[in-house]
C-alpha atoms as a PDB file:
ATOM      1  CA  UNK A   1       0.000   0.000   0.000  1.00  0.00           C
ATOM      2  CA  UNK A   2       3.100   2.710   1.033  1.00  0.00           C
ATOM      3  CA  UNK A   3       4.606   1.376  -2.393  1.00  0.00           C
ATOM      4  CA  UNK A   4       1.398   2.541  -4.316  1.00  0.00           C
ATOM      5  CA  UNK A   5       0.503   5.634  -2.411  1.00  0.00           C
ATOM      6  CA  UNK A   6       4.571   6.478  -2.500  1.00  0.00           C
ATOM      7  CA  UNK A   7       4.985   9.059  -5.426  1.00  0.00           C
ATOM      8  CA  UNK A   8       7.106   7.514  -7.527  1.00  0.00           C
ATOM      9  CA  UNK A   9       4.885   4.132  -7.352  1.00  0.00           C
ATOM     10  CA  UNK A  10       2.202   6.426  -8.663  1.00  0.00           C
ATOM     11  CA  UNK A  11       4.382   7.653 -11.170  1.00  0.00           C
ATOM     12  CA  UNK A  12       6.025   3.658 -12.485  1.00  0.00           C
ATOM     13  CA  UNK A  13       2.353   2.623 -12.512  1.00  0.00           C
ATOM     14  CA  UNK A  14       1.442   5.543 -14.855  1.00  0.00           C
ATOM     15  CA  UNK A  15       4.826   5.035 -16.807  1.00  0.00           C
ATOM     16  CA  UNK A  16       3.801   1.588 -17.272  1.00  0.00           C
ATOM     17  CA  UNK A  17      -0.002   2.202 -18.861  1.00  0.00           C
ATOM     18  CA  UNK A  18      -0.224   2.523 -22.731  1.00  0.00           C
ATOM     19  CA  UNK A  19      -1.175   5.459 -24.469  1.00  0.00           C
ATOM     20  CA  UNK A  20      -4.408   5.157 -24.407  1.00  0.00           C
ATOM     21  CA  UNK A  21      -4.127   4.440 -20.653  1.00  0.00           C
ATOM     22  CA  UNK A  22      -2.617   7.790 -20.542  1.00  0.00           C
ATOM     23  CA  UNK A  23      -4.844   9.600 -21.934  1.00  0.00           C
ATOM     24  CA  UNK A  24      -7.710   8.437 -19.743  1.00  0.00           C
ATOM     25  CA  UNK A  25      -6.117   8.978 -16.347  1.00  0.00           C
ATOM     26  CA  UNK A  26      -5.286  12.960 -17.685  1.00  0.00           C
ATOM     27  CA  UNK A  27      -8.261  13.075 -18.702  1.00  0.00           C
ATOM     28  CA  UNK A  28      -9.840  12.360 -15.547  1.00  0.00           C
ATOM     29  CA  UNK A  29      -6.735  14.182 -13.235  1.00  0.00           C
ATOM     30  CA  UNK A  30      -8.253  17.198 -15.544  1.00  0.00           C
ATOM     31  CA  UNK A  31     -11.780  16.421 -14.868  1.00  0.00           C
ATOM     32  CA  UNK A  32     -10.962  16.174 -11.227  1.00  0.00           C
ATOM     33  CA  UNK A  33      -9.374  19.562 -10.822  1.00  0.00           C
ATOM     34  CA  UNK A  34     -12.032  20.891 -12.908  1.00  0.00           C
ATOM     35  CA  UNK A  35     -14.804  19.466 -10.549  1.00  0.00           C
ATOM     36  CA  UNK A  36     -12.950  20.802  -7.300  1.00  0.00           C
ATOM     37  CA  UNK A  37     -13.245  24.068  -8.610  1.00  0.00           C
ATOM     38  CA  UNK A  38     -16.923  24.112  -9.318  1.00  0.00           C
ATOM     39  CA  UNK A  39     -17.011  22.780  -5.876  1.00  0.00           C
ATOM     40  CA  UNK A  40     -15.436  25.467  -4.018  1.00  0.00           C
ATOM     41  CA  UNK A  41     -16.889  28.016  -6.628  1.00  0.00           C
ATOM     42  CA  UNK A  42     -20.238  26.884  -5.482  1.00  0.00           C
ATOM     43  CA  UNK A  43     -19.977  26.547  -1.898  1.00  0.00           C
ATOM     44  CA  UNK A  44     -18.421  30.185  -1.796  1.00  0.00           C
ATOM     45  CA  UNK A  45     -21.336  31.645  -3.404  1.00  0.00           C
ATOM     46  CA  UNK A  46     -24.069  29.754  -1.524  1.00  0.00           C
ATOM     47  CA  UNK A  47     -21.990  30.897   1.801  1.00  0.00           C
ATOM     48  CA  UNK A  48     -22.321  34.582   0.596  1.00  0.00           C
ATOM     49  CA  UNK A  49     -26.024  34.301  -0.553  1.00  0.00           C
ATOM     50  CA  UNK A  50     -26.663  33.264   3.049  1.00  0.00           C
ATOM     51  CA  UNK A  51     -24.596  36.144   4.695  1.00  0.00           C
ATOM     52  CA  UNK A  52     -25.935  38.906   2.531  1.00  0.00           C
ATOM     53  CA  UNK A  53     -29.641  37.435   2.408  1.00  0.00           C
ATOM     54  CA  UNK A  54     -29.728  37.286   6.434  1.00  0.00           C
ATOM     55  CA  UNK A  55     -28.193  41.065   6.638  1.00  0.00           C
ATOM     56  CA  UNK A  56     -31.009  42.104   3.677  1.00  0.00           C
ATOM     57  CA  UNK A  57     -33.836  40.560   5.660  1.00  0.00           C
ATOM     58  CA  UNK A  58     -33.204  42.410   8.538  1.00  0.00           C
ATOM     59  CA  UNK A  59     -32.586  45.279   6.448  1.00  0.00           C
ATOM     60  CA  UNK A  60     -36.152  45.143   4.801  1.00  0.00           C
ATOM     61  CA  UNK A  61     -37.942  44.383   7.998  1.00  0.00           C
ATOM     62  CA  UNK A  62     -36.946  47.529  10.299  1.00  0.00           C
ATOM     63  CA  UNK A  63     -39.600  49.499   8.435  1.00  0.00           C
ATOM     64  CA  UNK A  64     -43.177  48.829   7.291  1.00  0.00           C
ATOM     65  CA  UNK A  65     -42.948  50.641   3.982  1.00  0.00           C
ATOM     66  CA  UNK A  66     -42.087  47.366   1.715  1.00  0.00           C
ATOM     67  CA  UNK A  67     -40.536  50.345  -0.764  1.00  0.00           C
ATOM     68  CA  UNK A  68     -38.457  51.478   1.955  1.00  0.00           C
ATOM     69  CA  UNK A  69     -34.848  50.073   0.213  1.00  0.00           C
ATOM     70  CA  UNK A  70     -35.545  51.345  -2.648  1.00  0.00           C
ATOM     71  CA  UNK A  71     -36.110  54.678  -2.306  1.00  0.00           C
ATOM     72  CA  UNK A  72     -33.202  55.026   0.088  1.00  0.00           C
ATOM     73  CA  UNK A  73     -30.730  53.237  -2.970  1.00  0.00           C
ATOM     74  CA  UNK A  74     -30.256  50.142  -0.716  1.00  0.00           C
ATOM     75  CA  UNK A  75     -27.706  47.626  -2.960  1.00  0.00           C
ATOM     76  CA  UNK A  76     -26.638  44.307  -2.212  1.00  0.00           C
ATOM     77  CA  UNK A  77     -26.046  43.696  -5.612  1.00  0.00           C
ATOM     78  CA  UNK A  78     -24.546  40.081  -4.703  1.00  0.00           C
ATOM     79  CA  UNK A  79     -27.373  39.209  -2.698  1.00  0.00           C
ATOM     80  CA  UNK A  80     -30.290  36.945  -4.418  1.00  0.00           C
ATOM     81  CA  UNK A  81     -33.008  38.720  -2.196  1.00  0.00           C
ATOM     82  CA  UNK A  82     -31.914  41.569  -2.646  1.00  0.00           C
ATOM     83  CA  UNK A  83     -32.092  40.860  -6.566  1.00  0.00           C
ATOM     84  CA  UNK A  84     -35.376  39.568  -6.795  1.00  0.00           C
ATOM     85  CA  UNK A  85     -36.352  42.394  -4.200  1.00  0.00           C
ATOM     86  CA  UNK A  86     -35.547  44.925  -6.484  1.00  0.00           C
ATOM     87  CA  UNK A  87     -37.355  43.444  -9.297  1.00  0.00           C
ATOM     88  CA  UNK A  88     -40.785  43.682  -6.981  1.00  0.00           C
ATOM     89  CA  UNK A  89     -39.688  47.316  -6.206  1.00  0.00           C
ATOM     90  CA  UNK A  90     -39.444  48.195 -10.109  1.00  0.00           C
ATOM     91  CA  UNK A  91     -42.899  46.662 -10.967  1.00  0.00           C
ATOM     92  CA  UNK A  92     -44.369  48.173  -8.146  1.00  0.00           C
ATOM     93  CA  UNK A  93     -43.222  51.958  -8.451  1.00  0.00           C
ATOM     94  CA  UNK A  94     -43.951  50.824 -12.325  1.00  0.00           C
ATOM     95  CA  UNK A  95     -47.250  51.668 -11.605  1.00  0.00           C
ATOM     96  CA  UNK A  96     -47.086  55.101  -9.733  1.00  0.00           C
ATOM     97  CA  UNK A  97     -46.655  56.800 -12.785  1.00  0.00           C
ATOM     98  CA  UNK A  98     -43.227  59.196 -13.646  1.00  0.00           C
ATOM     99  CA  UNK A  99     -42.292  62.302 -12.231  1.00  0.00           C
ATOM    100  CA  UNK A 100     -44.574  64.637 -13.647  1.00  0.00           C
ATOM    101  CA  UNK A 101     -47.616  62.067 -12.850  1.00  0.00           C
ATOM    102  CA  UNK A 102     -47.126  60.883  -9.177  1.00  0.00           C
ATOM    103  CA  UNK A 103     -49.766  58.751  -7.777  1.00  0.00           C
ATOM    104  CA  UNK A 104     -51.108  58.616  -4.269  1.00  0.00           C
ATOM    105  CA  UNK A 105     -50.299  55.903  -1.795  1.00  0.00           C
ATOM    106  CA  UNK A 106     -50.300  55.102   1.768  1.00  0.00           C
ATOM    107  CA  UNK A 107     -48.158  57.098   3.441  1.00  0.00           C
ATOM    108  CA  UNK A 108     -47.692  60.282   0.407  1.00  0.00           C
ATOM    109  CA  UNK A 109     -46.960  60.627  -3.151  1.00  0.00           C
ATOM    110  CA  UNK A 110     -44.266  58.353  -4.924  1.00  0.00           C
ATOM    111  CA  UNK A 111     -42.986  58.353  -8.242  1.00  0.00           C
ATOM    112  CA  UNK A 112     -40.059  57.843 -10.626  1.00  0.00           C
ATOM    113  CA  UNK A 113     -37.372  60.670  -9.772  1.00  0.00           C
ATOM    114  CA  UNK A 114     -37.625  62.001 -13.262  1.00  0.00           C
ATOM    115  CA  UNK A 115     -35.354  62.315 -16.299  1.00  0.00           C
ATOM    116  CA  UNK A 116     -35.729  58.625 -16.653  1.00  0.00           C
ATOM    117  CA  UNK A 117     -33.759  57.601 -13.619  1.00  0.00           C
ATOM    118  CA  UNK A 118     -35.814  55.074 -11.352  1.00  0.00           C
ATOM    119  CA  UNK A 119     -35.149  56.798  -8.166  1.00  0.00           C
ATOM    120  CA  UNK A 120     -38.329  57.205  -6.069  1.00  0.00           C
ATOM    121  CA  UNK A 121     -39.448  60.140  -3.910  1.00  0.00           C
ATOM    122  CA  UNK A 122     -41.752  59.638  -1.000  1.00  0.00           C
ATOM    123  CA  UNK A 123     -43.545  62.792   0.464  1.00  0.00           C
ATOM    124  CA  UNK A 124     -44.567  62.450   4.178  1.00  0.00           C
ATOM    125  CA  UNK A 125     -48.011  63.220   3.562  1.00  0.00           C
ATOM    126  CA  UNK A 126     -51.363  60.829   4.717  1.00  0.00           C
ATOM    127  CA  UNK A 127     -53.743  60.280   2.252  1.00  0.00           C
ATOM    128  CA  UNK A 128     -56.825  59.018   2.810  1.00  0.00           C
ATOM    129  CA  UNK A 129     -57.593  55.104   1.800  1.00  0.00           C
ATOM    130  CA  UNK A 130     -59.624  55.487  -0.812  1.00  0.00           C
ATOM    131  CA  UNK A 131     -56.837  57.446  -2.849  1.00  0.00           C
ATOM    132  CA  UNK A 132     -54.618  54.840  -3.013  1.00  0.00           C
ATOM    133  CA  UNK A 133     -53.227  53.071  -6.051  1.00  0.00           C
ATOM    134  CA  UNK A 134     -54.133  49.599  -6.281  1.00  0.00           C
ATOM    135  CA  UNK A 135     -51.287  46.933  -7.498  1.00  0.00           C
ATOM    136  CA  UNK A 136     -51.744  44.547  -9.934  1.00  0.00           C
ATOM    137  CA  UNK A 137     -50.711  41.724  -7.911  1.00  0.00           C
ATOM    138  CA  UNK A 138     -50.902  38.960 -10.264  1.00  0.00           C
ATOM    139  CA  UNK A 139     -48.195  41.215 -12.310  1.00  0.00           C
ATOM    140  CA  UNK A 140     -46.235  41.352  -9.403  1.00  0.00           C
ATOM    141  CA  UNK A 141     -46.187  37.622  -8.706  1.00  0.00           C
ATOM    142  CA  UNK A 142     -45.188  37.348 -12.419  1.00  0.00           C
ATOM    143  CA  UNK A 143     -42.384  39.662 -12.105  1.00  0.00           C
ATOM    144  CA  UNK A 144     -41.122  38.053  -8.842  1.00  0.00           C
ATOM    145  CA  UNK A 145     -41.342  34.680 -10.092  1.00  0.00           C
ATOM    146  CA  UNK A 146     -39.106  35.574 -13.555  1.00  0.00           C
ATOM    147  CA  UNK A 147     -36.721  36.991 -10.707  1.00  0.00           C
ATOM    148  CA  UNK A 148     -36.697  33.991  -8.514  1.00  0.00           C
ATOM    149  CA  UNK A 149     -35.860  31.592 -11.697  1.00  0.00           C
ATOM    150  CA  UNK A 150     -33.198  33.780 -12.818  1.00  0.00           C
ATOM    151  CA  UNK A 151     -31.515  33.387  -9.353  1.00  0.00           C
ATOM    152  CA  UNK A 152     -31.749  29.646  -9.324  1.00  0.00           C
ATOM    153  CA  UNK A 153     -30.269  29.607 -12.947  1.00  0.00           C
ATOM    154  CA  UNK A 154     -27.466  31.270 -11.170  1.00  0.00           C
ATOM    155  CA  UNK A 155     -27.144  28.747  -8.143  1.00  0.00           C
ATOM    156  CA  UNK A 156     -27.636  25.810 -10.530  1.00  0.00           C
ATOM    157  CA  UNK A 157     -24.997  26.706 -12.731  1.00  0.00           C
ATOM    158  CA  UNK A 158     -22.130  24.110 -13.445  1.00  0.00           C
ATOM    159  CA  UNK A 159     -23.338  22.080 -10.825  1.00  0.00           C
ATOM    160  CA  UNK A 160     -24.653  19.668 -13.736  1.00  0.00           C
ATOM    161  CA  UNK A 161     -20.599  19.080 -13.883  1.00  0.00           C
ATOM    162  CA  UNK A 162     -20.319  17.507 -10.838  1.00  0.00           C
ATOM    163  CA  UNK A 163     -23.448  14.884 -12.101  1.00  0.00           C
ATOM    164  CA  UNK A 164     -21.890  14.383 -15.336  1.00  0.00           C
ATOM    165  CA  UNK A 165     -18.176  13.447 -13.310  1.00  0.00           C
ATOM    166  CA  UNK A 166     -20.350  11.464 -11.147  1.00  0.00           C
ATOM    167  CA  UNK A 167     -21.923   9.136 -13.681  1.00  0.00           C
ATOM    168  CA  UNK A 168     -18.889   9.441 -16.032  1.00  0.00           C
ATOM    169  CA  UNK A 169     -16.415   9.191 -14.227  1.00  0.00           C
ATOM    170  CA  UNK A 170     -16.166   5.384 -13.308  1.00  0.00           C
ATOM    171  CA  UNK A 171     -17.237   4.494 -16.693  1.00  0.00           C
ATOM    172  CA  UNK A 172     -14.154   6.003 -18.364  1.00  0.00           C
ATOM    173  CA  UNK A 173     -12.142   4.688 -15.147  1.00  0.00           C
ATOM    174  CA  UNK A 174     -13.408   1.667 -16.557  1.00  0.00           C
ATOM    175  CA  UNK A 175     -12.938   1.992 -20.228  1.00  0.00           C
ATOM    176  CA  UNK A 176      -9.286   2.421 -19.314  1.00  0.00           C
ATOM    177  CA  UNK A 177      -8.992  -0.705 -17.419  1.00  0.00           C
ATOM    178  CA  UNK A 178     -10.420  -2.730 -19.681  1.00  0.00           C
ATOM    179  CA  UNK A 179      -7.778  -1.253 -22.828  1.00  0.00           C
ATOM    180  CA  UNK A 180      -5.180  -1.496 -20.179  1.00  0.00           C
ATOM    181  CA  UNK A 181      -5.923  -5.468 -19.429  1.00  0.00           C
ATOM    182  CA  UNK A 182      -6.849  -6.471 -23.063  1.00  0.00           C
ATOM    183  CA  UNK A 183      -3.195  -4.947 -23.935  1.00  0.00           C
ATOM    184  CA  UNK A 184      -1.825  -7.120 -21.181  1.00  0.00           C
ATOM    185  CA  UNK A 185      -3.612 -10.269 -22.381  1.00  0.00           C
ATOM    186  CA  UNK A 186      -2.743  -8.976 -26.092  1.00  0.00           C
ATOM    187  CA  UNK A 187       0.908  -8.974 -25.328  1.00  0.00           C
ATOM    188  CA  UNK A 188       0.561 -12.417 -23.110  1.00  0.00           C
ATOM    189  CA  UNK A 189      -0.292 -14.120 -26.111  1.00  0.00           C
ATOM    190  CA  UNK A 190       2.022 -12.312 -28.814  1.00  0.00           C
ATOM    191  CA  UNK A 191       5.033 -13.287 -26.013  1.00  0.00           C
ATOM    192  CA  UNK A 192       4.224 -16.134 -24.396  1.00  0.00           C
ATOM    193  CA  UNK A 193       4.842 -15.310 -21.027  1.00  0.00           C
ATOM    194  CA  UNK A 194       2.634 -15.637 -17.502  1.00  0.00           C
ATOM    195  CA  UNK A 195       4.845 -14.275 -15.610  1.00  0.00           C
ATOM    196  CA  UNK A 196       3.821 -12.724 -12.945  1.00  0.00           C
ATOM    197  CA  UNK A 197       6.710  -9.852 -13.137  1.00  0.00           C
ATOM    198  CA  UNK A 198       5.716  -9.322 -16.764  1.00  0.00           C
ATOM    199  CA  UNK A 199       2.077  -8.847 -16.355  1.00  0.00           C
ATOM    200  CA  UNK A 200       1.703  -7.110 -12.924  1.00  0.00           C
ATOM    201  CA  UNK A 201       3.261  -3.295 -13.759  1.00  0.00           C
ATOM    202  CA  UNK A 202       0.709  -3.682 -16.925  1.00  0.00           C
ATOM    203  CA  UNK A 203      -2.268  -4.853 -14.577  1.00  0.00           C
ATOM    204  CA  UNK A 204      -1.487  -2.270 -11.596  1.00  0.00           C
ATOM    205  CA  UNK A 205      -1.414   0.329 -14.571  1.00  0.00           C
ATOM    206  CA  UNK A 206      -4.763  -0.994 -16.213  1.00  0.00           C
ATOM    207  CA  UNK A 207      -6.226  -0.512 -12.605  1.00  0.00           C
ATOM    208  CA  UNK A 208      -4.855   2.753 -12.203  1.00  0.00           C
ATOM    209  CA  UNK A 209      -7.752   4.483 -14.738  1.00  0.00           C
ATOM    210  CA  UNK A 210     -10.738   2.928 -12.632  1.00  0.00           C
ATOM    211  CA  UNK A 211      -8.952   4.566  -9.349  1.00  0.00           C
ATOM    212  CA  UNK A 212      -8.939   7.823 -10.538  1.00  0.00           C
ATOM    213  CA  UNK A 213     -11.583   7.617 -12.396  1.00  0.00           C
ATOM    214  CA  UNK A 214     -13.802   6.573  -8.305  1.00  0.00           C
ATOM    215  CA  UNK A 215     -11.583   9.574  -6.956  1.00  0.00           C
ATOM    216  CA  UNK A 216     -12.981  11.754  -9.374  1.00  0.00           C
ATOM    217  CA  UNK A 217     -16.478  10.373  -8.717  1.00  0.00           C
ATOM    218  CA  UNK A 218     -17.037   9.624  -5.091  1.00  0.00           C
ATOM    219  CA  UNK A 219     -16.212  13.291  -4.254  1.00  0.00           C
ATOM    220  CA  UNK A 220     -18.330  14.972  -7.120  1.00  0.00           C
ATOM    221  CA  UNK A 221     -21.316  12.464  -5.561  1.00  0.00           C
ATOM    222  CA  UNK A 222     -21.239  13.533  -2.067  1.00  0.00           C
ATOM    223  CA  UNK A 223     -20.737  17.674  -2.960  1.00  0.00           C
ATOM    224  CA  UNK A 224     -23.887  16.951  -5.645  1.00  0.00           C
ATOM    225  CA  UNK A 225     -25.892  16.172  -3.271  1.00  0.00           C
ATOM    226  CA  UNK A 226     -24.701  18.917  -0.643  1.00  0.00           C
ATOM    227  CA  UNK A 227     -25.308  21.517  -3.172  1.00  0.00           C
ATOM    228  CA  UNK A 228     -28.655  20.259  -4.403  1.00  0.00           C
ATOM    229  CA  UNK A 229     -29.951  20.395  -0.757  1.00  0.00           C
ATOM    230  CA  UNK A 230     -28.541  24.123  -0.353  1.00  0.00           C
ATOM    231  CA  UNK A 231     -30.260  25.087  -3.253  1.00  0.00           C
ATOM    232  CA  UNK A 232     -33.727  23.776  -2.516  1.00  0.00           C
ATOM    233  CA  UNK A 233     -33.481  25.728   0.708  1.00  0.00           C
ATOM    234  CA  UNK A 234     -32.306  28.736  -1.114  1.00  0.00           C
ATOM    235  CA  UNK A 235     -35.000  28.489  -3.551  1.00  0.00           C
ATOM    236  CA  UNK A 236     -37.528  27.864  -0.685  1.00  0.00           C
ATOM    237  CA  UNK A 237     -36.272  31.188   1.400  1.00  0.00           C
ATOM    238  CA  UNK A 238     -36.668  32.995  -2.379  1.00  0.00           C
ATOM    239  CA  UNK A 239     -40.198  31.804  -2.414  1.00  0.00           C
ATOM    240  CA  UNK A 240     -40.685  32.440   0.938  1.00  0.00           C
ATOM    241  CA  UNK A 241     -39.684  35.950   0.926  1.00  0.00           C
ATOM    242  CA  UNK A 242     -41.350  36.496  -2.495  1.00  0.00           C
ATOM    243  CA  UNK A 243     -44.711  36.050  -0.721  1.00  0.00           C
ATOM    244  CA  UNK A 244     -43.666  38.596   2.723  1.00  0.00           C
ATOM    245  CA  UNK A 245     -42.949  40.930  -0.498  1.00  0.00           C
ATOM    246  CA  UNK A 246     -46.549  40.568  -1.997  1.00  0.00           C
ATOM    247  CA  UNK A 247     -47.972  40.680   1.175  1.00  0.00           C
ATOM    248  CA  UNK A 248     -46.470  43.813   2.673  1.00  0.00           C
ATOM    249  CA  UNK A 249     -46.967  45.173  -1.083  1.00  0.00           C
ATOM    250  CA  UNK A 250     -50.828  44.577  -0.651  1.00  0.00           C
ATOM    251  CA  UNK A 251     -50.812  45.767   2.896  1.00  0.00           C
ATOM    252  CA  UNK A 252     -49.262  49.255   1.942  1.00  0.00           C
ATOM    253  CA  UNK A 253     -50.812  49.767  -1.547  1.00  0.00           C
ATOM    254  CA  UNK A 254     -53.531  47.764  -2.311  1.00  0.00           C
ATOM    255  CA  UNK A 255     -57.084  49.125  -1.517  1.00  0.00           C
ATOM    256  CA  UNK A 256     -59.031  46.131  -0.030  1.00  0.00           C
END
């Protein structure tokens, strides 16, 4: 076992593998450091999401006014709530008309700052229920929903690469092997020879492909299924704040 695990023994057994052998076991070295990097990629981004979504929840809940953020140029441009926050916030102040056309809501007049920018401005002024604008909901939902898929399209990405390295993986691990032991039986016959000093290096090296080709697997399985968990949850917290949105949107500005 220290003879395998040894460098060099790593090295002999790869010296000893045909070309084809070769090829396989770079192959999957590539595939390997290719998958570790989507891993790491992923789990970095997942951990921000969660930081930035946790400080942007707390941010959005210290006032009533679901419009708060937005008129106050709140960013968190990295943070998934904030991004699907800020497409609710468009559609809504949509709807309140431009600069020269404010429309009433709870709590004063709001409108697009003008000159095309899409900067609100609040006035502190009550107006009565009956004057305010009513939200088209169902557009709303829409809007929030396109944002919500675009922000899972983002979480999901490349983590189809660790599925594909999972599946095929061990079957080009495999392929290898099998080319690696029909050249040893190949040569066995054009030679003559059984013995056991002639055969093993090509063996060991035949068996080298399906090795790497498990190492490249077995970790891609376990971080698949990490990641799809995170991202269900992720996509559950979306949904779930997608619906405080709509409600605190109907609360504010929706005459009942």
């Amino acid at each position: 076992m220290n003879v395998v695990l040894a460098a060099g023994g790593i090295l002999y057994i790869f010296g000893q593998a045909d070309w084809p052998g070769k090829v396989i076991v770079v192959v999957l070295c590539l595939g390997s450091a290719f998958t570790w990097s989507v891993m790491l990629t992923k789990w970095q981004q997942l951990r921000r999401a969660r930081g930035t979504g946790e400080s942007f929840l707390a941010q959005f809940r210290r006032e009533r006014d679901p419009l708060h953020l937005f008129i106050k140029n709140f960013e968190v441009p990295e943070c998934p709530l904030y991004n699907i926050y800020r497409m609710g916030a468009e559609e809504v102040s949509s709807q309140f008309g431009n600069g020269s056309n404010p429309r009433k809501v709870a709590g004063g007049y709001k409108a697009f700052g003008g000159s095309g920018t899409t900067t609100l401005a609040a006035v502190d002024t009550d107006v009565s229920i009956s004057d305010r604008t009513v939200v088209n909901l169902d557009t709303l939902r829409g809007a929030l929903g396109r944002s919500i898929d675009a922000e899972v399209m983002k979480l999901e990405s490349q983590v189809s690469v660790l599925s594909t390295a999972v599946t095929g993986g061990p079957f080009l691990g495999l392929l290898g092997s099998s080319w690696g032991v029909m050249s040893v039986f190949a040569a066995m016959g054009e030679y003559g020879t059984v013995r056991l000093g002639a055969v093993a290096p090509g063996i060991s090296a035949a068996l080298l492909a399906t090795v790497v080709g498990l190492l490249v697997a077995v970790p891609s399985l376990f971080a698949y299924n990490w990641l799809a968990q995170r991202i269900r949850h992720a996509t559950m917290e979306m949904e779930s704040f997608a619906d405080e949105f709509v409600n605190a949107v109907e609360h504010n500005y929706v005459t009942n």
